[in-house]
Protein backbone atom coordinates (compact mmCIF):
# COMPACT_ATOMS: atom_id res chain seq x y z
CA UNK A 1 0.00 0.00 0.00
CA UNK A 2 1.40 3.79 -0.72
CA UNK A 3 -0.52 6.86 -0.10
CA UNK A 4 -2.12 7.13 -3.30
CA UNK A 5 -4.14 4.04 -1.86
CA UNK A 6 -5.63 6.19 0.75
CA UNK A 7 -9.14 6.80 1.76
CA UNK A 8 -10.79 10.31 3.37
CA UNK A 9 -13.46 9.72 5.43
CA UNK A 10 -15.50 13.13 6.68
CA UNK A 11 -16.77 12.79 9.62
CA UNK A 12 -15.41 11.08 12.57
CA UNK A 13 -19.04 10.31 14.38
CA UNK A 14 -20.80 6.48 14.78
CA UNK A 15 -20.92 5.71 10.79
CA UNK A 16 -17.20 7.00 10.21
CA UNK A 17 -15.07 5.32 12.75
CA UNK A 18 -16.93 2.23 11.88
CA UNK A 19 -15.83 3.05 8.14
CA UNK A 20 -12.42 3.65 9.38
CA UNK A 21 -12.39 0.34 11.29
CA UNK A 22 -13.81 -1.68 8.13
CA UNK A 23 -11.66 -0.71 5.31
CA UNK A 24 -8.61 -0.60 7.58
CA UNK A 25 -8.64 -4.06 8.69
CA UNK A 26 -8.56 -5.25 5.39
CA UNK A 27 -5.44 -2.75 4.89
CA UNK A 28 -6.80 0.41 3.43
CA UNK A 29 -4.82 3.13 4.95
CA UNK A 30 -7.30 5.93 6.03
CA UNK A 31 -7.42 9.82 7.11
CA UNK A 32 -9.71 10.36 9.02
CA UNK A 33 -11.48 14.05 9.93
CA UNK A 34 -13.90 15.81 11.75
CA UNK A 35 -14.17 19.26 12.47
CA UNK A 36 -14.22 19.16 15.97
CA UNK A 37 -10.80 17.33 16.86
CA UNK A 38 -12.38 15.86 20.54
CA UNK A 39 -14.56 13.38 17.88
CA UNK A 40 -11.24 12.39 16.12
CA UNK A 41 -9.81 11.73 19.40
CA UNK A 42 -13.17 9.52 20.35
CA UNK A 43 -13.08 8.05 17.23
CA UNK A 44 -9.64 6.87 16.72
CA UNK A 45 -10.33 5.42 20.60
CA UNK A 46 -13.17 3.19 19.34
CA UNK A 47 -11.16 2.01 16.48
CA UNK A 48 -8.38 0.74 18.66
CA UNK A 49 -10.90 -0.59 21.68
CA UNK A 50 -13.16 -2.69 18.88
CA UNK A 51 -10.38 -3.60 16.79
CA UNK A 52 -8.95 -5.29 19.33
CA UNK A 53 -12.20 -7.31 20.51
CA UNK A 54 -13.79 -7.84 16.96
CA UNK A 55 -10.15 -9.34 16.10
CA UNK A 56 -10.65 -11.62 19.04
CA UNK A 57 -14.36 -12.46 18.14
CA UNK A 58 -13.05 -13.35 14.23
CA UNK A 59 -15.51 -10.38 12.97
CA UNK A 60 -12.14 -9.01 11.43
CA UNK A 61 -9.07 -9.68 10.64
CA UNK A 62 -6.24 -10.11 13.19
CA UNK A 63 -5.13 -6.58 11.48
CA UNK A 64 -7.63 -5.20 13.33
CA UNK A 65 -6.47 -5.59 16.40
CA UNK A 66 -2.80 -3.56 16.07
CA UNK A 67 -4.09 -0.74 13.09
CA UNK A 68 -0.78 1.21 13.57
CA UNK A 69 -0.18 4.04 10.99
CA UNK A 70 -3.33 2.92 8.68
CA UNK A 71 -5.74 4.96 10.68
CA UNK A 72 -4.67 8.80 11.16
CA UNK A 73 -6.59 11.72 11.78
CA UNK A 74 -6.15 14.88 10.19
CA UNK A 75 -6.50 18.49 11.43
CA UNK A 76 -7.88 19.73 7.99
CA UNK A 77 -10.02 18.88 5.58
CA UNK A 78 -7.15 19.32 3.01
CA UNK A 79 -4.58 17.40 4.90
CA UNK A 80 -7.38 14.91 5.01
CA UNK A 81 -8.11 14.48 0.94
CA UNK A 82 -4.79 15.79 -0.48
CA UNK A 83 -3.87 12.53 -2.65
CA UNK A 84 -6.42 10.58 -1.73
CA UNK A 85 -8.59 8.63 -4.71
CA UNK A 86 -11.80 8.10 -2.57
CA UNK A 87 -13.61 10.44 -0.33
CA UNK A 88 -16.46 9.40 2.16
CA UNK A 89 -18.71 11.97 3.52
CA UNK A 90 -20.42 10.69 6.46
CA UNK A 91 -21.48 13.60 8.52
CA UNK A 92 -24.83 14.27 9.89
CA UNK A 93 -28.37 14.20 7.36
CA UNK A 94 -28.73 17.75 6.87
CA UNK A 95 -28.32 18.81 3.15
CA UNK A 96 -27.33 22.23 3.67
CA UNK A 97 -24.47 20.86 5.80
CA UNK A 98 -23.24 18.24 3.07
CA UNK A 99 -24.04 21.01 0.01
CA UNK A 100 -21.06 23.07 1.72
CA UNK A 101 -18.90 20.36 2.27
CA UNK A 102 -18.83 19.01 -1.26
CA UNK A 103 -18.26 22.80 -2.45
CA UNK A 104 -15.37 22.27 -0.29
CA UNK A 105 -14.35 19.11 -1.59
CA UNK A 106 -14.54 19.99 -5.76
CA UNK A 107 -12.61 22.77 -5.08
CA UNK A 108 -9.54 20.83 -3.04
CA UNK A 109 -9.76 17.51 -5.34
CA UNK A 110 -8.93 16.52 -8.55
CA UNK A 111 -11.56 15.04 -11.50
CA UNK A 112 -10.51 11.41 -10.67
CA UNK A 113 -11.15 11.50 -7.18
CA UNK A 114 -14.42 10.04 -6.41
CA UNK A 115 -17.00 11.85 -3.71
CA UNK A 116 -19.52 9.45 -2.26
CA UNK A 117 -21.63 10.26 0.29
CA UNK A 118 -22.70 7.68 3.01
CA UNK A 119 -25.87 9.59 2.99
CA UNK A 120 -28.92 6.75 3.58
CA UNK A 121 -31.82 8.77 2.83
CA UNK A 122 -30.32 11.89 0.35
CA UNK A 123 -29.71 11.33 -3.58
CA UNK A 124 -26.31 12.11 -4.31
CA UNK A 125 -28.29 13.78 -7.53
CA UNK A 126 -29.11 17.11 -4.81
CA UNK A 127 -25.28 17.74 -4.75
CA UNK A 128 -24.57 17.31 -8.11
CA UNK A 129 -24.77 21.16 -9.10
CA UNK A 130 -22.20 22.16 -6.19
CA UNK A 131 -19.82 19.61 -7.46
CA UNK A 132 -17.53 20.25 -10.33
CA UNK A 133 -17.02 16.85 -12.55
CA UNK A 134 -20.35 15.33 -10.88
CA UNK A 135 -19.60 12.09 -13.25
CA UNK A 136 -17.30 11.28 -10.27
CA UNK A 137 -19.79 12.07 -7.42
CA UNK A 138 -22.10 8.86 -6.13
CA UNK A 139 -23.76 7.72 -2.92
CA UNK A 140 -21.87 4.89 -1.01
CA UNK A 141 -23.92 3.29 1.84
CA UNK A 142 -21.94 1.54 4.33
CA UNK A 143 -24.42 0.15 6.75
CA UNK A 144 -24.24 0.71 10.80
CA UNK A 145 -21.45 -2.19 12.42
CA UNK A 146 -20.47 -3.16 8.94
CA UNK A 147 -18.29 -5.81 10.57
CA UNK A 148 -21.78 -7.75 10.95
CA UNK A 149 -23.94 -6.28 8.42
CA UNK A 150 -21.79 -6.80 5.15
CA UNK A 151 -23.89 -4.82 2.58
CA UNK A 152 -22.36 -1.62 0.76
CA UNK A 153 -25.52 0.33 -1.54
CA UNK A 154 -23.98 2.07 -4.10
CA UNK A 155 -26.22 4.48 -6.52
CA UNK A 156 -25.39 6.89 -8.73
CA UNK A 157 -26.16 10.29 -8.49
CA UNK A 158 -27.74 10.43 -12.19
CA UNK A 159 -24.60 11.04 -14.00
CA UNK A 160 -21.42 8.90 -11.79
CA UNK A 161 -19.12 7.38 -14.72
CA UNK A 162 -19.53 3.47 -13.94
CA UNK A 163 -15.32 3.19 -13.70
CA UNK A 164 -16.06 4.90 -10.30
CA UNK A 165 -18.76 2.93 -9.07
CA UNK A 166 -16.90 -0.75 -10.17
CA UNK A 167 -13.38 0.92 -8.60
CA UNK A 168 -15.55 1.56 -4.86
CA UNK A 169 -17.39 -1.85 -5.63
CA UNK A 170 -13.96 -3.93 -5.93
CA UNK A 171 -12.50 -2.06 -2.60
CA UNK A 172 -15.56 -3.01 -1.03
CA UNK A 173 -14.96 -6.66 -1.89
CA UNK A 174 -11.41 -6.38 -0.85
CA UNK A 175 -12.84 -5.25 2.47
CA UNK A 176 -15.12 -8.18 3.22
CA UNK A 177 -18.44 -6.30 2.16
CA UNK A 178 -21.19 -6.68 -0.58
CA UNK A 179 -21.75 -3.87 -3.04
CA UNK A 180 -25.33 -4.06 -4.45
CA UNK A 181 -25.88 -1.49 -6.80
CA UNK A 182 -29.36 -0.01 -6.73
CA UNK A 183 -30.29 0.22 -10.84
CA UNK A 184 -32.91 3.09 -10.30
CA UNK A 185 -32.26 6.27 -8.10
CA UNK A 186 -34.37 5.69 -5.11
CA UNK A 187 -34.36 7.66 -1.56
CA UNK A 188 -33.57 5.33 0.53
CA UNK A 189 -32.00 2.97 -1.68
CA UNK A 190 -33.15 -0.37 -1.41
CA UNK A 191 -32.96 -1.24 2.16
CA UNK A 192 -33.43 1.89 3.84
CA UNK A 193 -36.84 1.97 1.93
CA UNK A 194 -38.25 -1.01 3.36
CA UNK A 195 -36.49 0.03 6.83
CA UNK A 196 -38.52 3.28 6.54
CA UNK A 197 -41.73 1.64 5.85
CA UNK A 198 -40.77 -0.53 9.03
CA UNK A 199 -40.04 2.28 11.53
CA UNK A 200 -42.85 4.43 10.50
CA UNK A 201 -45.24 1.39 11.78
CA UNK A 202 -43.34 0.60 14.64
CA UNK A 203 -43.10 3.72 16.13
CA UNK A 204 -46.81 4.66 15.20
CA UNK A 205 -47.78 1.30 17.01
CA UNK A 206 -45.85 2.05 20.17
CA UNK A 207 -46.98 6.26 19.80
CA UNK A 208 -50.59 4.58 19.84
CA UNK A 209 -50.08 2.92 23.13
CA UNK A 210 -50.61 -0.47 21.38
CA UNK A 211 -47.35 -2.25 22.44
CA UNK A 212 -44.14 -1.34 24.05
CA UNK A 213 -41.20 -0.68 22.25
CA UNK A 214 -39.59 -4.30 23.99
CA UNK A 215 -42.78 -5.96 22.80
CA UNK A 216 -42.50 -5.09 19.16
CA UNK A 217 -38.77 -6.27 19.52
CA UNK A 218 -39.80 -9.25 20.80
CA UNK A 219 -41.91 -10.00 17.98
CA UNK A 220 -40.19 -8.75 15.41
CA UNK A 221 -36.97 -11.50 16.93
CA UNK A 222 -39.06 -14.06 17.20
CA UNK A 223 -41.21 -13.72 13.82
CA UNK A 224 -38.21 -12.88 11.76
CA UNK A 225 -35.07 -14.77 13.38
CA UNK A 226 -33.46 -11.72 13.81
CA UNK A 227 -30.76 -11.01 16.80
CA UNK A 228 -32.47 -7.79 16.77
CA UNK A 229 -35.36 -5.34 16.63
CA UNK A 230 -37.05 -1.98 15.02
CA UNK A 231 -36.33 0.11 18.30
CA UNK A 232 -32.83 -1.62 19.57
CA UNK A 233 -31.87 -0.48 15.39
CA UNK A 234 -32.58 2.67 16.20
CA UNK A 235 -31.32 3.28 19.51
CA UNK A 236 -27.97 1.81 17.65
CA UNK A 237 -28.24 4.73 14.81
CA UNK A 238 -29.14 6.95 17.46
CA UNK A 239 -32.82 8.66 17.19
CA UNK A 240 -31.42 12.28 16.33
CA UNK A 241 -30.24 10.57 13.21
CA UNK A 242 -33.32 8.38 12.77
CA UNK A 243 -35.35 12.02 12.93
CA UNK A 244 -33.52 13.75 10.23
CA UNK A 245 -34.33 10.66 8.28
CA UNK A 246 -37.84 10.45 8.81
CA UNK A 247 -38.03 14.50 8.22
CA UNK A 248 -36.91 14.08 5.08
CA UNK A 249 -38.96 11.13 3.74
CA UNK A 250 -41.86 13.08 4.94
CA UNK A 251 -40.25 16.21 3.21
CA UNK A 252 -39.93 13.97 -0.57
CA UNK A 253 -43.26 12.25 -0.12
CA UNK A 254 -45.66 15.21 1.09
CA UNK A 255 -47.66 12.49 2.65
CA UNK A 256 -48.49 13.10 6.38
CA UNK A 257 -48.62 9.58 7.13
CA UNK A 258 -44.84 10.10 6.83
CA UNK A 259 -44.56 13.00 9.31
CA UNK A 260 -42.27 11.58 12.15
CA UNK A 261 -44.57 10.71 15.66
CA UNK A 262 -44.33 13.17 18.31
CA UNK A 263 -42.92 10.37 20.54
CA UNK A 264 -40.08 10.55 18.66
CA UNK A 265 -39.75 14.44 18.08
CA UNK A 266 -39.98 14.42 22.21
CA UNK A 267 -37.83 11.73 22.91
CA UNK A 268 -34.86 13.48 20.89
CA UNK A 269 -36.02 16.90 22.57
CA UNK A 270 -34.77 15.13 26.02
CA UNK A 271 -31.47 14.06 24.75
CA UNK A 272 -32.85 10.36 24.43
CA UNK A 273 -30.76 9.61 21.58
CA UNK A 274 -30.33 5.69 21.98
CA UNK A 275 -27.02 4.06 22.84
CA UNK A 276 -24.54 7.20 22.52
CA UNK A 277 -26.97 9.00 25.48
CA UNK A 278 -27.14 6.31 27.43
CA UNK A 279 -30.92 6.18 26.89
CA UNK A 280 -33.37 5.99 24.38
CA UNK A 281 -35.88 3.20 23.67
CA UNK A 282 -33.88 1.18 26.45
CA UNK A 283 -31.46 2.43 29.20
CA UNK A 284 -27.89 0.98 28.55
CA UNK A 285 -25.50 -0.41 28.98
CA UNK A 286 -27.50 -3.20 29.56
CA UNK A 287 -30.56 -3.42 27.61
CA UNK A 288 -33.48 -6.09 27.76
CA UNK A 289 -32.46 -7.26 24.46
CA UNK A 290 -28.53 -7.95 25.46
CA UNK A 291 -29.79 -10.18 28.57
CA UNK A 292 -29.62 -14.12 28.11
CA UNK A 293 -32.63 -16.05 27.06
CA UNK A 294 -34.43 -12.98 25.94
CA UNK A 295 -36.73 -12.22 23.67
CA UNK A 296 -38.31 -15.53 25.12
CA UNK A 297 -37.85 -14.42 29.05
């Protein structure tokens, strides 16, 4: 590897140290940056504390455990993409936040360096007219704990030259992930648009007094064989991100059956964010859904 092999990633929050952490074990060398350096510093402390456990559990690569010099992070956002061929965005789901950042970006890289953004509900299409050569700007969804949920969504953003999208698609294999390319521009992509359709219900059911949010888990586990539920999910993402989300489906559809439940708008209000609060739809660090035997007990 050389540093013409390197990856930016914007954005040092949940999604990018878990980017970081991916693409690194597999021997990517990555700069990472965020604009506050205290999240760097957070960041590159996850990285080393899960490395070193998921390398142990055989989620990674023994790499993982001892990432040396292939995870760095940057004090600028120009130390941070100078020579690098692939730029992730991954900070929060605001557009007018990512529309200045990407007129940032065109201006500091060259026409062959590709500019994704992790973005799981935006169309890359809404920054194509702040980008200069937009045939190399895309979306590229890496999924929350990629180290157990493998998929990578990559869509253009109407005009992405396909050498770009095969060149992210064949690091992604490298990295131990699944590219799936969506064939139609689609908010939300492919999962995220059945996810949406599945939080919208689940929180309406729960806003309705119907069922607790630990009941529809427990269903949802035990119907579906899944290690996890609708509300632990979005704890995970953290509900200040799951908001923004829902705000903007409701924004693209007009429908007000999107509009996100007051619960929700509420719960955020608190500072019930999920897991990074320390409370959300369960109180951590010990959840119902972590105990043994449950969702059965």
């Amino acid at each position: 590897m050389n540093d013409s092999d390197a990856v930016a990633i914007i954005g040092a929050g949940t999604m990018g140290w878990q980017i970081a952490l991916q693409l690194a074990s597999y021997g990517t060398p990555i700069r990472l940056y965020d604009r506050d350096p205290s999240v760097v510093d957070t960041a590159l402390g996850r990285i080393r504390e899960h490395g070193a456990s998921l390398a142990a559990e055989g989620l990674l690569p023994q790499r993982a455990a001892d990432l040396g010099d292939l995870v760095s992070g940057v004090e600028t956002l120009a130390a941070a993409v100078d020579g690098c061929w692939y730029v992730i965005e991954a900070i929060p789901e605001r557009m007018d936040l990512k529309r200045e950042l990407f007129v940032e970006l065109s201006r500091m890289t060259g026409p062959e360096t590709i500019l994704a953004t992790n973005s799981s509900s935006f169309k890359s299409r809404h920054l194509a007219d702040v980008t200069v050569h937009p045939e190399r700007l895309m979306n590229s969804h890496y999924y929350n704990v990629p180290w157990r949920r493998s998929g990578l969504e990559l869509m253009t953003c109407g005009v992405t030259d396909g050498k770009h999208m095969e060149r992210v698609a064949a690091l992604a294999r490298r990295s131990g992930l699944v590219p799936v390319v969506a064939e139609a521009e689609s908010t939300g992509f492919v999962f995220n648009r059945v996810w949406h359709a599945v939080k919208r219900e689940s929180l309406k059911v729960v806003a309705e007094g119907v069922a607790s949010a630990e009941d529809v888990d427990r269903l949802w586990c035990l119907s579906m064989e899944a290690a996890i539920g609708p509300f632990a999910m979005m704890d995970r993402v953290g509900l200040d991100v799951v908001l923004d989300i829902e705000r903007h489906y409701a924004e693209q559809s007009g429908e007000p059956n999107d509009a996100p439940p007051q619960l929700l708008i509420e719960m955020v209000a608190r500072g019930e964010l999920g897991r990074k609060s320390g409370r959300g739809f369960y109180t951590y660090p010990s959840p119902a859904w972590e105990r043994p035997g449950w969702p059965r007990t």
